[in-house]
PDB file of N, CA and C in Angstrom:
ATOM      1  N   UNK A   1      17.880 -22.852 -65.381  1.00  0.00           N
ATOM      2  CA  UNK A   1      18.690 -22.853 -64.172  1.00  0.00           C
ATOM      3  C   UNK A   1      20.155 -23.064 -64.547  1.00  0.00           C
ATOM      4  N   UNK A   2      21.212 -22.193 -63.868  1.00  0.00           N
ATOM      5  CA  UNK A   2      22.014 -22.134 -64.331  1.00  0.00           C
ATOM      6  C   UNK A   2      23.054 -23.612 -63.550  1.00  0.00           C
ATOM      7  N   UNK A   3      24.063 -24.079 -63.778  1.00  0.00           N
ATOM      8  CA  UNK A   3      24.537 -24.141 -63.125  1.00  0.00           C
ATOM      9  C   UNK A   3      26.157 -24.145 -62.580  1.00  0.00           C
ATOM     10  N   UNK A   4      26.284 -23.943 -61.706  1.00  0.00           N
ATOM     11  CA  UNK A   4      27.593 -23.020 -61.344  1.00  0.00           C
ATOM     12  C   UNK A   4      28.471 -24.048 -60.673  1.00  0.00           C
ATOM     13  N   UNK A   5      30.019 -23.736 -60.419  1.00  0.00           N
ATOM     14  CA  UNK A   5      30.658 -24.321 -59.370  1.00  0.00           C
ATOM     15  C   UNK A   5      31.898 -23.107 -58.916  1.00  0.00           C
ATOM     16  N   UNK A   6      32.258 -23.331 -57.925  1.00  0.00           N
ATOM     17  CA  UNK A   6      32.697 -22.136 -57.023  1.00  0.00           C
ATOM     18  C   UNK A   6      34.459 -22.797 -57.032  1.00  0.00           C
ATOM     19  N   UNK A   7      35.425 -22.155 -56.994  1.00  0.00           N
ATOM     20  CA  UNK A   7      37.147 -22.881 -56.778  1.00  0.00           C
ATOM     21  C   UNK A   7      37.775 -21.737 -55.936  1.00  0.00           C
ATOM     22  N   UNK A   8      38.439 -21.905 -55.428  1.00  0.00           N
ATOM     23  CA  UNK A   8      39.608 -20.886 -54.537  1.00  0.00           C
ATOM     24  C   UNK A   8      40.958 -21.107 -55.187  1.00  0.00           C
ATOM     25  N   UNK A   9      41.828 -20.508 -55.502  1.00  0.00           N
ATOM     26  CA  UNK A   9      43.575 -20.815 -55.950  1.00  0.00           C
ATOM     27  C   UNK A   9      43.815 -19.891 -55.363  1.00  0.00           C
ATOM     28  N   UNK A  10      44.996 -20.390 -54.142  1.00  0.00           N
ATOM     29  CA  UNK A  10      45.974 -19.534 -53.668  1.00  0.00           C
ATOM     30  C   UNK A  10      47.162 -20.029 -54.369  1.00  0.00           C
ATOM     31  N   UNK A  11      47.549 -18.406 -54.608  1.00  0.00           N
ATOM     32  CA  UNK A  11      48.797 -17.869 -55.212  1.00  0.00           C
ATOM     33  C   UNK A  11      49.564 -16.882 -54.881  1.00  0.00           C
ATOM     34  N   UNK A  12      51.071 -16.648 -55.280  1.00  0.00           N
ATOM     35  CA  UNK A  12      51.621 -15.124 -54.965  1.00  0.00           C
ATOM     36  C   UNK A  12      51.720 -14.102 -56.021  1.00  0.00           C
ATOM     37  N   UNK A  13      51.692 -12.727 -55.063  1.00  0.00           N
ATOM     38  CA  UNK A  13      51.384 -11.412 -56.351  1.00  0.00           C
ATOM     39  C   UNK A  13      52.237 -11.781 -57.928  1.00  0.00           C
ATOM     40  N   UNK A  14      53.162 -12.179 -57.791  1.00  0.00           N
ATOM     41  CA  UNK A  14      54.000 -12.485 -58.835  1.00  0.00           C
ATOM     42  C   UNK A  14      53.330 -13.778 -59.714  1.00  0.00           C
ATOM     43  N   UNK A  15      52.814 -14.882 -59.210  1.00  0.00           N
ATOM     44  CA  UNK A  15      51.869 -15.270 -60.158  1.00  0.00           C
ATOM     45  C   UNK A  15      50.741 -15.207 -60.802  1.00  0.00           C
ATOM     46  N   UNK A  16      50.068 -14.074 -59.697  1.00  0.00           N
ATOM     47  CA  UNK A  16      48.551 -13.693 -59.902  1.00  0.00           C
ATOM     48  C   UNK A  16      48.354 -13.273 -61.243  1.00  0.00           C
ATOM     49  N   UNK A  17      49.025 -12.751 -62.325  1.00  0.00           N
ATOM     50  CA  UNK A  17      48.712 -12.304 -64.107  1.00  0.00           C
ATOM     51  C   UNK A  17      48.635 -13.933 -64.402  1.00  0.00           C
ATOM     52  N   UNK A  18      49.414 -14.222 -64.741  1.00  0.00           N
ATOM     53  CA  UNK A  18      49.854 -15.665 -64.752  1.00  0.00           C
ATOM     54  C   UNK A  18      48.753 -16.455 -65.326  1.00  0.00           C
ATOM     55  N   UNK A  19      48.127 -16.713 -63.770  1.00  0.00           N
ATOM     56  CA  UNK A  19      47.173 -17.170 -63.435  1.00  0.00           C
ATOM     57  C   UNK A  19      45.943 -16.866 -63.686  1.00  0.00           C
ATOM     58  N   UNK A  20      45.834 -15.356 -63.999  1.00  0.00           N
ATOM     59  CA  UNK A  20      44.191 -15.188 -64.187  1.00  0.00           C
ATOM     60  C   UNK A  20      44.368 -15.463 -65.820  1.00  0.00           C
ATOM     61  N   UNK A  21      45.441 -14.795 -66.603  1.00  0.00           N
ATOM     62  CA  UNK A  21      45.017 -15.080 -67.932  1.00  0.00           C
ATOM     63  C   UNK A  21      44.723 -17.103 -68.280  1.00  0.00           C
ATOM     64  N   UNK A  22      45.482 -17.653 -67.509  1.00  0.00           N
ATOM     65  CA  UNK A  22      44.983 -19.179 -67.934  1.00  0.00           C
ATOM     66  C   UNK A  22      43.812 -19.302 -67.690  1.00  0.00           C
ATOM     67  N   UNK A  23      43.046 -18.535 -66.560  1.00  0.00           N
ATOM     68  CA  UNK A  23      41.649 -18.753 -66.308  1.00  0.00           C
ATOM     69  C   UNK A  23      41.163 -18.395 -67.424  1.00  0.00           C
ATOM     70  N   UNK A  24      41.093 -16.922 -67.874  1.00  0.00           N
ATOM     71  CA  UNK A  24      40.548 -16.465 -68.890  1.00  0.00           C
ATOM     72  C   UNK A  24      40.478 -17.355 -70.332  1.00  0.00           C
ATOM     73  N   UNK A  25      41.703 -17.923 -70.430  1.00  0.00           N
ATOM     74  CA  UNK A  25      41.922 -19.067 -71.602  1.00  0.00           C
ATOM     75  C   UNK A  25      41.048 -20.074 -71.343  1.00  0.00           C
ATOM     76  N   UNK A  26      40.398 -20.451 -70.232  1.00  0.00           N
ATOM     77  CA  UNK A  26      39.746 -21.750 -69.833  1.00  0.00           C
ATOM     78  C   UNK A  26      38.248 -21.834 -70.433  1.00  0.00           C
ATOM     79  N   UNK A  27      38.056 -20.553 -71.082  1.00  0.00           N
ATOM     80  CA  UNK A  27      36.551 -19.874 -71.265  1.00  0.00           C
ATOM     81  C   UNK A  27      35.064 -20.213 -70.894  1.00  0.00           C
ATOM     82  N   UNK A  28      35.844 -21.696 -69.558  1.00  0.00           N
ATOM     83  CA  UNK A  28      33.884 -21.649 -68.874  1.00  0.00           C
ATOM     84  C   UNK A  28      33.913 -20.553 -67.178  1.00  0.00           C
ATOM     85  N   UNK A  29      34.884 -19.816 -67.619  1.00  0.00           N
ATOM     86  CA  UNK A  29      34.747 -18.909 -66.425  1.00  0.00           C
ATOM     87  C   UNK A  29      33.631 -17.935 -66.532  1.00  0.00           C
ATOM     88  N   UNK A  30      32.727 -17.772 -65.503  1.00  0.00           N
ATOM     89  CA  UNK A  30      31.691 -16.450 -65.333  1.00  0.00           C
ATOM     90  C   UNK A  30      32.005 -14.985 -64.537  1.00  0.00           C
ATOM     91  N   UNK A  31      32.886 -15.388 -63.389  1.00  0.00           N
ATOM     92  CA  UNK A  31      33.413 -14.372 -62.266  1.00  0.00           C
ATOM     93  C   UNK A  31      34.730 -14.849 -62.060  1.00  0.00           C
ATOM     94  N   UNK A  32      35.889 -13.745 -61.882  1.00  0.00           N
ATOM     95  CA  UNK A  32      37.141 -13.966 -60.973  1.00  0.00           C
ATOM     96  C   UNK A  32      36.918 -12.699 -59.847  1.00  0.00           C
ATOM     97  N   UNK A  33      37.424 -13.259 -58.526  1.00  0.00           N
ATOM     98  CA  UNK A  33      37.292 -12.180 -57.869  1.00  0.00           C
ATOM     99  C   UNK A  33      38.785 -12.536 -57.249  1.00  0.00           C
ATOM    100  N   UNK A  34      39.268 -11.307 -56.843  1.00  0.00           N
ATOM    101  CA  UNK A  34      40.801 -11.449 -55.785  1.00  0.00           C
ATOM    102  C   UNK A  34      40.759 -11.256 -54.417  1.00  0.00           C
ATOM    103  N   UNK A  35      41.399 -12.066 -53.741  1.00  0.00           N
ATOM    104  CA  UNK A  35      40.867 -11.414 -52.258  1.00  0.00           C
ATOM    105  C   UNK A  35      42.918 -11.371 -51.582  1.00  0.00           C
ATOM    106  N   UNK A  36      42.820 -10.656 -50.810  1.00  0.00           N
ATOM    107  CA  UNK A  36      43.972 -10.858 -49.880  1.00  0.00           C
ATOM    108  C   UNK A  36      44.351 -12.079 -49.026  1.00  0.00           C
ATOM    109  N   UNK A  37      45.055 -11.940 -48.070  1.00  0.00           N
ATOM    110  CA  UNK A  37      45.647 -12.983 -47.130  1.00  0.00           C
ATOM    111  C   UNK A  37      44.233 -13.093 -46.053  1.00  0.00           C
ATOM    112  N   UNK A  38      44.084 -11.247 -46.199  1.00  0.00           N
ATOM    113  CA  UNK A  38      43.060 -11.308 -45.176  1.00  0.00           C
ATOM    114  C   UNK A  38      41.795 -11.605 -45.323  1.00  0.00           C
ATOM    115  N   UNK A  39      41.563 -11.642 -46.445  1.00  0.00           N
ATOM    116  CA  UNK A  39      40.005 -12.113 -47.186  1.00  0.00           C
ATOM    117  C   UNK A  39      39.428 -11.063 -47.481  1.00  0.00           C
ATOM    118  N   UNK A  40      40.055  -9.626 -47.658  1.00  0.00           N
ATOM    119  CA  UNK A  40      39.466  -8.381 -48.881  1.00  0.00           C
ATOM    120  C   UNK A  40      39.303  -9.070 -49.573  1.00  0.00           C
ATOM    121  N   UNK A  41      38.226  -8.429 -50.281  1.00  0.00           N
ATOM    122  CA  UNK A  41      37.670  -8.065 -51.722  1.00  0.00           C
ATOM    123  C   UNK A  41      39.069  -7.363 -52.307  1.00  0.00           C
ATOM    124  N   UNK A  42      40.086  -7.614 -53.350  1.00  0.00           N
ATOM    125  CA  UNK A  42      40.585  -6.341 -53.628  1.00  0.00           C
ATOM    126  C   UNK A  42      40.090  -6.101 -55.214  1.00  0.00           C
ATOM    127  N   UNK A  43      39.598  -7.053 -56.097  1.00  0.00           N
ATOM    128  CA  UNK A  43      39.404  -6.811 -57.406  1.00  0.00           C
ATOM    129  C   UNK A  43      38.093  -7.981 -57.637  1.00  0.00           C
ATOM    130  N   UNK A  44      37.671  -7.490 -58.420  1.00  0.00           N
ATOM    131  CA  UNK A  44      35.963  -8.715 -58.660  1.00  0.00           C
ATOM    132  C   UNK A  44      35.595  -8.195 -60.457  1.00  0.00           C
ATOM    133  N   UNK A  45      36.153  -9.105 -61.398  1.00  0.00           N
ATOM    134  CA  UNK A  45      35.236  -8.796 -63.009  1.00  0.00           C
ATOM    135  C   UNK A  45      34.117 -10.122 -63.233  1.00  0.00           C
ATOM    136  N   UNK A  46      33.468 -10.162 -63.815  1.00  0.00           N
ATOM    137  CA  UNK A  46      32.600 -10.446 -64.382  1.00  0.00           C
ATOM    138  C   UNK A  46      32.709 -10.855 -65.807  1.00  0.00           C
ATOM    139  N   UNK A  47      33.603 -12.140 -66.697  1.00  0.00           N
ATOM    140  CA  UNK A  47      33.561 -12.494 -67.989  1.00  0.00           C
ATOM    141  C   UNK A  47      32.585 -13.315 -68.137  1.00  0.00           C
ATOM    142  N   UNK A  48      32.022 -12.824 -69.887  1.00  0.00           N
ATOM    143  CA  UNK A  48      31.438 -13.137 -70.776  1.00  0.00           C
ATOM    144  C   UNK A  48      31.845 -13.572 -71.649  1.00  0.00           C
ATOM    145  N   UNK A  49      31.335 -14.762 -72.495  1.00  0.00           N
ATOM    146  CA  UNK A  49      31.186 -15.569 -73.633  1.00  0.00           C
ATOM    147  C   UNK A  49      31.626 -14.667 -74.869  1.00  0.00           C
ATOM    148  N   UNK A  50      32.713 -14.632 -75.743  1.00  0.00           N
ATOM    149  CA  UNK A  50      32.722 -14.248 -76.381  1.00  0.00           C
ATOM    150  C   UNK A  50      33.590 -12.187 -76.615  1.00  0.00           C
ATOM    151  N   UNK A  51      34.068 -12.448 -75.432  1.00  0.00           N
ATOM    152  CA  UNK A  51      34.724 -11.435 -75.197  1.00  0.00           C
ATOM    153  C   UNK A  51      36.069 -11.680 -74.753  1.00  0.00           C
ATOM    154  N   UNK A  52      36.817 -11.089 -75.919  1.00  0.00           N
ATOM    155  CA  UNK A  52      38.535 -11.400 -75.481  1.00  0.00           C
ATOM    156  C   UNK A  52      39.194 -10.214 -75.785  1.00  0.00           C
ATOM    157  N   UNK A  53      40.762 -10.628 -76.128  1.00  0.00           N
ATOM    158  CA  UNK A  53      41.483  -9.407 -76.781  1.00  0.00           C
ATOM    159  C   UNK A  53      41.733  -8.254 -75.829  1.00  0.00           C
ATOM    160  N   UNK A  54      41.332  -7.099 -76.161  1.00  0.00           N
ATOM    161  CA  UNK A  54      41.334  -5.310 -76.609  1.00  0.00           C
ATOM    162  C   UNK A  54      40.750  -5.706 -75.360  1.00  0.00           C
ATOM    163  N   UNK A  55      39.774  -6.082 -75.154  1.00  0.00           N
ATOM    164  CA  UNK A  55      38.521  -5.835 -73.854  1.00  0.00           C
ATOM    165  C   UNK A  55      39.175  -6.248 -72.740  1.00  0.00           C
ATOM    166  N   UNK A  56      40.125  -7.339 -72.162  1.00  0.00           N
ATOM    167  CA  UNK A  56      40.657  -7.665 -71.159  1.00  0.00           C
ATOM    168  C   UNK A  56      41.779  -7.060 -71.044  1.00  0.00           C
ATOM    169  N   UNK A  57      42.487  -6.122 -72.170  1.00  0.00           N
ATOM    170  CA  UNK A  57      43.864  -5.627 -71.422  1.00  0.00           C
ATOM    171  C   UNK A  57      43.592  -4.615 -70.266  1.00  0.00           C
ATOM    172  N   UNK A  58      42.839  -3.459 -70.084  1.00  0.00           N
ATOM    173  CA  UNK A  58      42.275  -2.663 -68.781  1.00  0.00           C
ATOM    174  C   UNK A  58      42.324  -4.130 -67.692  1.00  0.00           C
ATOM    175  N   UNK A  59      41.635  -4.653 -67.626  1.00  0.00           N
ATOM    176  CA  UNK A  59      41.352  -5.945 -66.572  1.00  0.00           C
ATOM    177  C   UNK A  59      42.537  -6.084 -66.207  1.00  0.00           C
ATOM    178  N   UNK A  60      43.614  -6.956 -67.141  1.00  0.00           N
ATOM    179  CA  UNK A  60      44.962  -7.473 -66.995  1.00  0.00           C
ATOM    180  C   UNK A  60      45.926  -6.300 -66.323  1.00  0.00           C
ATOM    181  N   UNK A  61      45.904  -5.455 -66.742  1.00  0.00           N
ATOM    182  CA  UNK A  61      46.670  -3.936 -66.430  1.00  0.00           C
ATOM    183  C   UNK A  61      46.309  -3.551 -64.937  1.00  0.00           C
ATOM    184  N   UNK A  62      44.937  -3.908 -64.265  1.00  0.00           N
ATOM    185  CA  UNK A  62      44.714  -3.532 -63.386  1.00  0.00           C
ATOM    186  C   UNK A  62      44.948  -5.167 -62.267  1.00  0.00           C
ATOM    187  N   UNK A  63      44.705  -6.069 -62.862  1.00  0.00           N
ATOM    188  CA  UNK A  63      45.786  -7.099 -62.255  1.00  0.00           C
ATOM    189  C   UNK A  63      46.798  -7.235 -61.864  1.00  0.00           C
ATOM    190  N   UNK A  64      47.627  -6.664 -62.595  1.00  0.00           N
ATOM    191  CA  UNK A  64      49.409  -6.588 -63.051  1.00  0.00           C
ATOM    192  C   UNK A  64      49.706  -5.269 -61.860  1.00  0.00           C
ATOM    193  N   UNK A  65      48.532  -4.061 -61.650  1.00  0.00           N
ATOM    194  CA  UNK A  65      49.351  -3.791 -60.847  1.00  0.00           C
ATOM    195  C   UNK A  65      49.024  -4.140 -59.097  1.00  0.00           C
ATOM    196  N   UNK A  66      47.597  -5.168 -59.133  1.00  0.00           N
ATOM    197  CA  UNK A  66      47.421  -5.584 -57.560  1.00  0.00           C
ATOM    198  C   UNK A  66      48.453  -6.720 -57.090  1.00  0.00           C
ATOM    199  N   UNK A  67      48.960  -7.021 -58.211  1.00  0.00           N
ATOM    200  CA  UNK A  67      49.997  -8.239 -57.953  1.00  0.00           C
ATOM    201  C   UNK A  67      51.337  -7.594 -57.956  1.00  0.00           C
ATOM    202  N   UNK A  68      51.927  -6.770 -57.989  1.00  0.00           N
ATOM    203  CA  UNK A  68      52.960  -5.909 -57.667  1.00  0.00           C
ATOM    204  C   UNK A  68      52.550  -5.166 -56.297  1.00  0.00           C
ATOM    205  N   UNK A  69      51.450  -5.549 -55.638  1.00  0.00           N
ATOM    206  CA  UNK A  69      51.469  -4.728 -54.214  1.00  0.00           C
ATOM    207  C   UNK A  69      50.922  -5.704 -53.235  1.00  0.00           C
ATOM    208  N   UNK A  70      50.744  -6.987 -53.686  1.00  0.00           N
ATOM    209  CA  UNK A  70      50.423  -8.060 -53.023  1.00  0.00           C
ATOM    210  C   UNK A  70      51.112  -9.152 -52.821  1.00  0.00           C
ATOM    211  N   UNK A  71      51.257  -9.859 -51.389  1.00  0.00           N
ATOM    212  CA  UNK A  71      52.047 -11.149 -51.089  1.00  0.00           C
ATOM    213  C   UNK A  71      50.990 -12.179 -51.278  1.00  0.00           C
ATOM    214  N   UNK A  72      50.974 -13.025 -50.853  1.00  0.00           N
ATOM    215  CA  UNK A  72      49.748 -14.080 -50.906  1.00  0.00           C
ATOM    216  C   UNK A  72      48.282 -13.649 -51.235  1.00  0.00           C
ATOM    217  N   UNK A  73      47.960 -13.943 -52.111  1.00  0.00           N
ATOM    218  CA  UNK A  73      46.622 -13.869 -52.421  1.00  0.00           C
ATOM    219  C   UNK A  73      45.553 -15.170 -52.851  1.00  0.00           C
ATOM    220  N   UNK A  74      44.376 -14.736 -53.067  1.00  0.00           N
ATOM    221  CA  UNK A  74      43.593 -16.307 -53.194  1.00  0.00           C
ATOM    222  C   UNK A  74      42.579 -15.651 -54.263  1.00  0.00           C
ATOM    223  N   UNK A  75      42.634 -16.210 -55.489  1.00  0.00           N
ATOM    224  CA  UNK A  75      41.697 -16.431 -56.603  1.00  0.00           C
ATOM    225  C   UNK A  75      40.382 -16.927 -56.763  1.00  0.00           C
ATOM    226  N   UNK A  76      39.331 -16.473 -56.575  1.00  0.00           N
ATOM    227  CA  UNK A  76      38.092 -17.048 -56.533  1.00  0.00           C
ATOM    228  C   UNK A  76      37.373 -17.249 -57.657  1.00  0.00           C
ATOM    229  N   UNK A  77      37.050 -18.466 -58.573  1.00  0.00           N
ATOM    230  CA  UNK A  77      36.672 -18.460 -59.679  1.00  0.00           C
ATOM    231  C   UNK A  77      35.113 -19.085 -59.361  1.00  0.00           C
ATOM    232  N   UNK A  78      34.385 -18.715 -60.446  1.00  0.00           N
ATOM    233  CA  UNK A  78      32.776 -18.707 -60.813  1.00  0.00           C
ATOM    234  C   UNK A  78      32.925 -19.867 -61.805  1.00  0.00           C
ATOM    235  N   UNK A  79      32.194 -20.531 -61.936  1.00  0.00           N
ATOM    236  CA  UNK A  79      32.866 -21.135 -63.314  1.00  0.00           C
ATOM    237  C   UNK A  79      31.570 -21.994 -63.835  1.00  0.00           C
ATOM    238  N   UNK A  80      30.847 -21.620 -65.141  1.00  0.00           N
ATOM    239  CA  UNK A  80      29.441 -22.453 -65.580  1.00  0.00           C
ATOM    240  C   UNK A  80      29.648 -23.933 -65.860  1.00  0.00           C
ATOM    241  N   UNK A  81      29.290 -24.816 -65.533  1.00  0.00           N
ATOM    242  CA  UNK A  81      28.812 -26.615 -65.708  1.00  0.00           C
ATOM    243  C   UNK A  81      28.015 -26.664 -67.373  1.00  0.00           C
ATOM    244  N   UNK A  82      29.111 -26.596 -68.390  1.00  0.00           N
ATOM    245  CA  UNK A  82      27.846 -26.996 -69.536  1.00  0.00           C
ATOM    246  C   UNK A  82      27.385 -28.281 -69.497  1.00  0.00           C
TER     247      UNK A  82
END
């Protein structure tokens, strides 16, 4: 059984890179998802253990440009309990 805990961070488009790569640095993350002001879905990945580098620049790139078309947004992190 796994177990999980759920976080929200609101932030603005201009911090949103920022911010997800510190998540990514945090490495007990499982899911980031992005949502709007309004509570879209606008972006949802899925990290794994052991995967960095080369593999997250597409991710970051496609971050970099929802945060250049977004005002307030809210960060939803997954995050495993070792």
């Amino acid at each position: 059984m796994e177990n999980k805990t759920f976080e929200s961070i609101s932030t603005h488009g201009e911090n949103l890179l920022n911010k997800v790569k510190e998540l990514i640095a945090e490495g007990n993350i499982r899911k980031i998802s992005i949502h709007d002001k309004d509570g879209k879905e606008l972006m949802s990945f899925p990290l794994t253990y052991g995967v960095v580098g080369v593999v997250f620049a597409p991710v970051l790139a496609a971050v970099g440009a929802v945060a250049a078309l977004v005002g307030d947004c809210t960060i939803s992190v997954e995050r495993e309990i070792v």
